[in-house]
N, C-alpha and C. Protein backbone atom coordinates (compact mmCIF):
# COMPACT_ATOMS: atom_id res chain seq x y z
N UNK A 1 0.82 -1.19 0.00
CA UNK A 1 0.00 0.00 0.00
C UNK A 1 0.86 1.26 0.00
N UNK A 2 2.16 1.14 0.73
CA UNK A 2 2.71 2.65 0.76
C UNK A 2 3.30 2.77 -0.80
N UNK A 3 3.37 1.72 -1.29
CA UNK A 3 4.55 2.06 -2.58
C UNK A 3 3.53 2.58 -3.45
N UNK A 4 2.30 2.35 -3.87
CA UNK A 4 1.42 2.99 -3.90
C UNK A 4 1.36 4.19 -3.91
N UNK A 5 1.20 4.38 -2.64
CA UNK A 5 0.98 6.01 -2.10
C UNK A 5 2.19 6.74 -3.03
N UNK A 6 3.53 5.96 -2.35
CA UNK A 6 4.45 6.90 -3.28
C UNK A 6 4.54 7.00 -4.10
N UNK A 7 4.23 5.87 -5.33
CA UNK A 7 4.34 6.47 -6.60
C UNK A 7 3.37 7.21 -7.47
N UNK A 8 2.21 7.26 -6.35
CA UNK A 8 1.26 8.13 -6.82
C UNK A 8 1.69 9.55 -6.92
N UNK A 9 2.61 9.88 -5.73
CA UNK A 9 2.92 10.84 -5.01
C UNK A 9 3.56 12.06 -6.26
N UNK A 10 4.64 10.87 -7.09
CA UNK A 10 5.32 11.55 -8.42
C UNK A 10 5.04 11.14 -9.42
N UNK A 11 4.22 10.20 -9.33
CA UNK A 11 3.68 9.15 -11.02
C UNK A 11 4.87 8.51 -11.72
N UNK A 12 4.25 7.83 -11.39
CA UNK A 12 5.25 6.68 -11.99
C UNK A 12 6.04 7.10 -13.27
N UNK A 13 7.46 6.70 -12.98
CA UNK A 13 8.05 7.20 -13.91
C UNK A 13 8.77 8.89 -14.23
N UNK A 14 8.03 9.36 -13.42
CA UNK A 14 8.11 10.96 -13.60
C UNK A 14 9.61 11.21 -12.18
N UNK A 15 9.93 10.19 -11.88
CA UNK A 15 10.95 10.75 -11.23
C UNK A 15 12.37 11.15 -11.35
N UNK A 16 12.64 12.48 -10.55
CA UNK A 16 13.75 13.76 -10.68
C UNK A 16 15.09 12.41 -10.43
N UNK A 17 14.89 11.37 -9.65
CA UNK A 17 16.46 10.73 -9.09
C UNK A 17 16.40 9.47 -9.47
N UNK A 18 15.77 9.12 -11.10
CA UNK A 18 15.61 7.90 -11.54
C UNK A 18 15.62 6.63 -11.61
N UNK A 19 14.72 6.65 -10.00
CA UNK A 19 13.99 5.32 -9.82
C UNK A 19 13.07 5.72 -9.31
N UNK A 20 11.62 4.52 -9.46
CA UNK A 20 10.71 4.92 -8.66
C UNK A 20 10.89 5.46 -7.14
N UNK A 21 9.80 6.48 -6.72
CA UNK A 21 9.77 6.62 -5.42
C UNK A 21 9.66 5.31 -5.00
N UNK A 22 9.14 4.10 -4.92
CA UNK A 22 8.55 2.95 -4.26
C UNK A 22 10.20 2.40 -4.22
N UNK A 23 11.19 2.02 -5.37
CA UNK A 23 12.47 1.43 -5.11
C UNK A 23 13.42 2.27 -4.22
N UNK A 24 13.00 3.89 -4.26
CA UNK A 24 13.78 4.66 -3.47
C UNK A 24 13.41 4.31 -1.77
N UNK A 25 12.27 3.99 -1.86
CA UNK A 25 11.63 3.85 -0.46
C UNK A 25 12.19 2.26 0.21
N UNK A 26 12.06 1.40 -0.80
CA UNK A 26 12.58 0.05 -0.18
C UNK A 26 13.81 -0.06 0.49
N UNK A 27 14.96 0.78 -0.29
CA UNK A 27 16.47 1.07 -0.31
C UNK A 27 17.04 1.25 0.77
N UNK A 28 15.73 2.60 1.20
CA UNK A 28 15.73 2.87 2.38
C UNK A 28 15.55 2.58 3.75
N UNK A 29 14.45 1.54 3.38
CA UNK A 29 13.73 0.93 4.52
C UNK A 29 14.86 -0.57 5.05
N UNK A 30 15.81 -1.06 3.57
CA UNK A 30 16.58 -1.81 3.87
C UNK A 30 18.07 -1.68 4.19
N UNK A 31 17.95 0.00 4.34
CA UNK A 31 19.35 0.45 5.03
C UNK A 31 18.84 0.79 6.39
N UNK A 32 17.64 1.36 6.71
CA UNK A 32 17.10 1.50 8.11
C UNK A 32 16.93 -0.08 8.84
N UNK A 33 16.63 -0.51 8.08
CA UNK A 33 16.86 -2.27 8.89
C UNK A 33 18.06 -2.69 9.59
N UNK A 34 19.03 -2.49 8.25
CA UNK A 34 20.50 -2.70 8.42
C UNK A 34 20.90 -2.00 10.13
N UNK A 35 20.69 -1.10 10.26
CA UNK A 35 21.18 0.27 10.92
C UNK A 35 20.34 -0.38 11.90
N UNK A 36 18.96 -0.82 12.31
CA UNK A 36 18.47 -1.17 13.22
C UNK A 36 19.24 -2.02 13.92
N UNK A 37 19.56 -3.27 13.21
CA UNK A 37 20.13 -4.42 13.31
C UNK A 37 21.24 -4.18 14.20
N UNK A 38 22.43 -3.17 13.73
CA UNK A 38 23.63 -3.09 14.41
C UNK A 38 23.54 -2.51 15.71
N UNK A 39 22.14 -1.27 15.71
CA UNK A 39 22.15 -0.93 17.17
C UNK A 39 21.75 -1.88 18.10
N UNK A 40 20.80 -3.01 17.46
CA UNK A 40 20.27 -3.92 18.46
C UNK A 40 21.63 -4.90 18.86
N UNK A 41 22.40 -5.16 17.74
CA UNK A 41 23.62 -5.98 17.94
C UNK A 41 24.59 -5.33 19.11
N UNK A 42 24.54 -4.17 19.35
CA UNK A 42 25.57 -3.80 20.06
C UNK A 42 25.05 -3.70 21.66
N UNK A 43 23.88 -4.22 21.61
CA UNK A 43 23.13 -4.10 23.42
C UNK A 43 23.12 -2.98 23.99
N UNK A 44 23.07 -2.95 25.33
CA UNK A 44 22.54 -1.58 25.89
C UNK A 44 24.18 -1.41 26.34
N UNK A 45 23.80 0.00 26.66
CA UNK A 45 25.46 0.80 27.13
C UNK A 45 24.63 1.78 27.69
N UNK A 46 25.40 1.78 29.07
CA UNK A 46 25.05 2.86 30.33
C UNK A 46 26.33 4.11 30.23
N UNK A 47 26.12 5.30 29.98
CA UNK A 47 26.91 6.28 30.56
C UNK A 47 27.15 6.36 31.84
N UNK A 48 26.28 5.91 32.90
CA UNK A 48 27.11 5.64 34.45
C UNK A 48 28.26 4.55 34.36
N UNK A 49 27.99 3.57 33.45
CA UNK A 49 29.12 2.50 33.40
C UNK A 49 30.38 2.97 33.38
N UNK A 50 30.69 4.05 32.56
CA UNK A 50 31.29 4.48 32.05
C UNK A 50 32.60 5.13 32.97
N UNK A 51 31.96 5.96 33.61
CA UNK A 51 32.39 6.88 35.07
C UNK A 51 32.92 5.47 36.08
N UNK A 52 32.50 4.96 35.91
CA UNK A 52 32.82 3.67 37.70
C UNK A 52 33.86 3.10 37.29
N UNK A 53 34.61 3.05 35.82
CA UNK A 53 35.68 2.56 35.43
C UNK A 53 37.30 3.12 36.44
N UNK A 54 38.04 2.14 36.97
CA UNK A 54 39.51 2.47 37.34
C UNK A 54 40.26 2.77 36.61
N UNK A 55 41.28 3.41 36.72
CA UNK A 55 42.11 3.99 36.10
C UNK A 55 42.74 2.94 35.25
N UNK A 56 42.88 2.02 36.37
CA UNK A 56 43.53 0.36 35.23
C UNK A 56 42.97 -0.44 33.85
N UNK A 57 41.81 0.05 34.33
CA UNK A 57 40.66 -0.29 33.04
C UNK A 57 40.53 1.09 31.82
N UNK A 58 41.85 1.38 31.62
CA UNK A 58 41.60 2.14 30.42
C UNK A 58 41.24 1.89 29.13
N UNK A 59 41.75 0.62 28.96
CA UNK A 59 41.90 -0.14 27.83
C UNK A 59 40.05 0.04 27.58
N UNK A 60 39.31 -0.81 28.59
CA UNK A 60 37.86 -0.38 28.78
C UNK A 60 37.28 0.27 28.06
N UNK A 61 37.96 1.24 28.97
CA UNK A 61 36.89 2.73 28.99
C UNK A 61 37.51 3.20 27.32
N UNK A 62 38.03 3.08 26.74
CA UNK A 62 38.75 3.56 25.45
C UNK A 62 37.66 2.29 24.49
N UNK A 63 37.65 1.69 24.73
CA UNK A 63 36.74 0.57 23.93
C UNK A 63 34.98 1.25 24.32
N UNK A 64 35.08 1.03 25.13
CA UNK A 64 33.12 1.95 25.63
C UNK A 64 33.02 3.33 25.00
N UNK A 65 34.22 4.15 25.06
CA UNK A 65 34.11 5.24 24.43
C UNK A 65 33.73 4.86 22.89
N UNK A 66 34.27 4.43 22.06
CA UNK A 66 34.70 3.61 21.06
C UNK A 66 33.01 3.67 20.04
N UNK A 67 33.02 2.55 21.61
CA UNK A 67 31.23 1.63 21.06
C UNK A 67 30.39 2.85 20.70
N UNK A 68 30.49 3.89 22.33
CA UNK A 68 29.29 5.13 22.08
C UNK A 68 29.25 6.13 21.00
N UNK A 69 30.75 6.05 20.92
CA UNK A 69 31.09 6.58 19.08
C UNK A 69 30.17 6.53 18.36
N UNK A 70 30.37 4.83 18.07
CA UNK A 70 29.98 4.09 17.17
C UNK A 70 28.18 4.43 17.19
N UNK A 71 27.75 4.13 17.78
CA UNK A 71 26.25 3.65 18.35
C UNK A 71 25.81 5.14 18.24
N UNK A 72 26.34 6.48 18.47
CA UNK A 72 25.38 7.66 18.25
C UNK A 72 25.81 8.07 17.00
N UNK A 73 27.01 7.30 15.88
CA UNK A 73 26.85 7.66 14.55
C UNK A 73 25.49 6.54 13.96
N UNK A 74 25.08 5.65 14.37
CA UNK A 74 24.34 4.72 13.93
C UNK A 74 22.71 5.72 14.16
N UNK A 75 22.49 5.98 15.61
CA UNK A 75 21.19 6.82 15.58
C UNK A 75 21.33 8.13 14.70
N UNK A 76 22.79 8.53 14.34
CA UNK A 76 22.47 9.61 13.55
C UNK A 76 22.21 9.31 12.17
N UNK A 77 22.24 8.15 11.77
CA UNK A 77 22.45 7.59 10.47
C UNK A 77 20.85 7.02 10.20
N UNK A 78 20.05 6.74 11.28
CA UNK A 78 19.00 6.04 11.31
C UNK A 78 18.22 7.11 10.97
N UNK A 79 18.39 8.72 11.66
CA UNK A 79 17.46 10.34 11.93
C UNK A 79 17.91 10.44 10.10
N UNK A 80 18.62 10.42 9.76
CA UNK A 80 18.68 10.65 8.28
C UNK A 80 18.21 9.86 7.73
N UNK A 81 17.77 8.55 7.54
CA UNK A 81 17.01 7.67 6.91
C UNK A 81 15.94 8.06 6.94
N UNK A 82 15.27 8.02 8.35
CA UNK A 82 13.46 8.53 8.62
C UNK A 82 13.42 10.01 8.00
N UNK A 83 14.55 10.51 8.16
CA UNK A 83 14.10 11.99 7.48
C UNK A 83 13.59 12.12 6.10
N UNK A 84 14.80 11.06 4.91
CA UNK A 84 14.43 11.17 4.06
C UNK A 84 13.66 10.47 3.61
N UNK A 85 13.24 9.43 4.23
CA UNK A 85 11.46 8.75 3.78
C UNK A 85 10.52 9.38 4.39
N UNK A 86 10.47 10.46 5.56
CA UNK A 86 9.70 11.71 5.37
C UNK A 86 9.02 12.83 4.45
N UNK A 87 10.48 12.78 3.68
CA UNK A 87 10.67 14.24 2.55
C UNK A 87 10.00 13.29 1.55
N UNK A 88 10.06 11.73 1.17
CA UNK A 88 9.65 11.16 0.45
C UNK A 88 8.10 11.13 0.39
N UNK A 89 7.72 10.93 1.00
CA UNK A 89 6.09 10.93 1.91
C UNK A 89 5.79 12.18 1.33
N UNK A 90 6.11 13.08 1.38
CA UNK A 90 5.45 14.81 1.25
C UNK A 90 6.17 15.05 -0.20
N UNK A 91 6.95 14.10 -0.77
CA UNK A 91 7.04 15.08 -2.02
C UNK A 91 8.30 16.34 -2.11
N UNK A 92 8.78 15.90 -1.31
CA UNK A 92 10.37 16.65 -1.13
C UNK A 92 11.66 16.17 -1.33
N UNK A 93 11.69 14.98 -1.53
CA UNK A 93 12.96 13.92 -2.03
C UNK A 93 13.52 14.99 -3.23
N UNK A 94 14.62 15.13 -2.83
CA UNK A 94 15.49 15.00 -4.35
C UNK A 94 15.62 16.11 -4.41
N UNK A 95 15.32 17.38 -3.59
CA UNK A 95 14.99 18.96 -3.23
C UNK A 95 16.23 18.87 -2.16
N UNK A 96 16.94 20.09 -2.37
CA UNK A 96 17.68 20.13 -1.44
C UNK A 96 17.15 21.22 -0.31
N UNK A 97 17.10 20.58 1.14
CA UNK A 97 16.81 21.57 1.82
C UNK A 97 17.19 22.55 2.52
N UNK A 98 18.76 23.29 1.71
CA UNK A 98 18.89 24.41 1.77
C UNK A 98 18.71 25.50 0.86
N UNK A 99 18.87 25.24 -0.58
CA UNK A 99 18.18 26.06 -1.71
C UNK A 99 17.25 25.89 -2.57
N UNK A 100 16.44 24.65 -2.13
CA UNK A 100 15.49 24.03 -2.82
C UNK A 100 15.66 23.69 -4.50
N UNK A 101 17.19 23.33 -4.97
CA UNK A 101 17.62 23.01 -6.04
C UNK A 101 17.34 21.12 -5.83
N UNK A 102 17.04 20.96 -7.35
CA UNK A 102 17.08 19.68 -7.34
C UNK A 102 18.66 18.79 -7.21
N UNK A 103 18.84 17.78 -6.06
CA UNK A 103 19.98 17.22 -6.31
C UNK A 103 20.20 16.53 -6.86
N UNK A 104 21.42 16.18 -7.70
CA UNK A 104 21.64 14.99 -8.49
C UNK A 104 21.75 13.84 -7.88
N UNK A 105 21.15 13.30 -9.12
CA UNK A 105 20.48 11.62 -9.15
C UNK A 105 21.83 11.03 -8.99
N UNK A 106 22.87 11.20 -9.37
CA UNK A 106 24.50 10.21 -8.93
C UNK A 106 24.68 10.48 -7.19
N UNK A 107 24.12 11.81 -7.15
CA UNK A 107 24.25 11.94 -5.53
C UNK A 107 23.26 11.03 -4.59
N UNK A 108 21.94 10.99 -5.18
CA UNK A 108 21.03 10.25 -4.32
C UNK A 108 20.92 8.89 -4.88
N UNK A 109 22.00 8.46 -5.51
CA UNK A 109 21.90 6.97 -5.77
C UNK A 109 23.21 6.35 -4.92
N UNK A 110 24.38 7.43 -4.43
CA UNK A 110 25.04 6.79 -3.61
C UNK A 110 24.65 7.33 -2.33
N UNK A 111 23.96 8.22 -2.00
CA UNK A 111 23.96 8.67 -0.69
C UNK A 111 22.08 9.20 -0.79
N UNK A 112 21.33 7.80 -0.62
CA UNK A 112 19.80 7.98 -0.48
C UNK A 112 19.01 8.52 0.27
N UNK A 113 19.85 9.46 1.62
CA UNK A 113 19.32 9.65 2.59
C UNK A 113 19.77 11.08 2.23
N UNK A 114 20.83 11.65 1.54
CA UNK A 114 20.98 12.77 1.03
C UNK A 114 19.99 14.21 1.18
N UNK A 115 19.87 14.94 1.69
CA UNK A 115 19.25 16.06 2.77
C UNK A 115 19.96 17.42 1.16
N UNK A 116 21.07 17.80 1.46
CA UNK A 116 21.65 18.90 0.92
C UNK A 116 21.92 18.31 -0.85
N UNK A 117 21.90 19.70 -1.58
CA UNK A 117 23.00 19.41 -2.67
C UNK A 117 24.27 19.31 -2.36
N UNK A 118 25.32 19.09 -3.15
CA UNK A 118 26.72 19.10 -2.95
C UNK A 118 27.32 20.13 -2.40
N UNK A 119 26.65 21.55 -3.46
CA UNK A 119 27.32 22.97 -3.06
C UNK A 119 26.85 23.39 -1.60
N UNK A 120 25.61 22.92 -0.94
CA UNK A 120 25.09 23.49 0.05
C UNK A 120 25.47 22.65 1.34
N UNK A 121 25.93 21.00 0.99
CA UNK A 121 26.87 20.51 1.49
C UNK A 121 28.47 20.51 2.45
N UNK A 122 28.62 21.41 1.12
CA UNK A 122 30.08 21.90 1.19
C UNK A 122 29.97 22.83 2.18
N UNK A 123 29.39 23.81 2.24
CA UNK A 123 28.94 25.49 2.92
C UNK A 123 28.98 24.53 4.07
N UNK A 124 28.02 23.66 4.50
CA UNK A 124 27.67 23.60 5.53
C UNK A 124 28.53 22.49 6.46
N UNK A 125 29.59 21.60 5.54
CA UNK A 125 30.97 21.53 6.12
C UNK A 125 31.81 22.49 6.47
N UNK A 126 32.22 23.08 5.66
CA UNK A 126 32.72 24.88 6.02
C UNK A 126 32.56 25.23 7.10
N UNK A 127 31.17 25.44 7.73
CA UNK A 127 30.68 26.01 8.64
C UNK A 127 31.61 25.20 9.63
N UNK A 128 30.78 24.06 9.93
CA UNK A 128 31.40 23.37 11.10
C UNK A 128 32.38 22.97 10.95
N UNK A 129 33.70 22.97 10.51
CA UNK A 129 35.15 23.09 10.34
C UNK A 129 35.14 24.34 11.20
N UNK A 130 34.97 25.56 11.02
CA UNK A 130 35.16 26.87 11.36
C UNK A 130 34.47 27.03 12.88
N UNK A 131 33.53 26.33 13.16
CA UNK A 131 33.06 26.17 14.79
C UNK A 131 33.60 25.48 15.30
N UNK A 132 33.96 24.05 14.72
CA UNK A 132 34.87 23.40 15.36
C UNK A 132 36.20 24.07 15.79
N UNK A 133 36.49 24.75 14.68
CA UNK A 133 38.15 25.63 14.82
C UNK A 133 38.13 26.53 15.61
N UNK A 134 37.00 27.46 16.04
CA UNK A 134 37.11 28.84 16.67
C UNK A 134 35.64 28.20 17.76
N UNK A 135 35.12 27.86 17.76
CA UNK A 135 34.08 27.86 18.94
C UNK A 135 32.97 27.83 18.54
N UNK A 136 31.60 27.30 19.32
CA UNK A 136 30.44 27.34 19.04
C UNK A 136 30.29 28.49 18.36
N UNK A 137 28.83 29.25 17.43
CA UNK A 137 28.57 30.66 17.85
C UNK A 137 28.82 30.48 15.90
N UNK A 138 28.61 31.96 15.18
CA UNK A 138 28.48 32.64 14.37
C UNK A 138 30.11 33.33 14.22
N UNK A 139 30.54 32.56 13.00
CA UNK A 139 31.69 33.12 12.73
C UNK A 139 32.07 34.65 11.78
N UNK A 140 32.20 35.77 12.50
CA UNK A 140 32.58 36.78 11.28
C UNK A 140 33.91 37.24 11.63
């Protein structure tokens, strides 16, 4: 029923990142699986755990650090999946949502969860290079 919905959404065929919305949506749903999978694989992890570690247990605490790395690039990877089968849902896929230019289809065929164009991309690496370098806050 949803593939449906979506390809009603752009009509079949009529799509800007040349595949159906419905194959764009599966892609997705089977990289959000993926991504499910590994957070469930990696079990629960306590930030108090973390703190009660001895000094001797660095090795540890350098591995737990490691995991939580790991595990809040995975939820951030998951917020970009749901986002862009969001934008998909409403008809915003393939729009970049900083200049509302269409992005290229080589871009959203390797990177499906793809939010920005390239150029607006870039800017917005820029940015946080430059906060990272000088501090939170508005750089002039």
């Amino acid at each position: 029923m949803e593939v449906m919905l979506l390809e009603s959404v752009a009509g079949p065929g009529n799509s800007p990142f040349g595949t159906s919305p419905g194959e764009v949506w599966e892609s997705l749903q089977e990289e959000r699986e993926e991504v499910n999978r590994e957070l469930l694989s990696e079990g629960r992890l306590s930030q108090c755990d973390a703190g009660r570690l001895l000094e001797s247990e660095a090795s540890e605490e350098y591995t737990r650090a490691i995991r939580w790395r790991n595990r809040s690039q995975l939820q951030a990877r998951l917020k970009d999946i749901t986002d862009a089968q969001d934008r998909l849902i409403e008809g915003r896929y393939g729009r970049c949502a900083e200049c509302a230019q269409e992005i290229e289809s080589k871009r959203l065929k390797a990177e499906p969860a793809a939010a920005l164009c390239i150029g607006c991309e870039r800017s917005v690496a820029e940015e946080r290079a430059l906060e990272k370098l000088f501090g939170t806050g508005s750089v002039h």
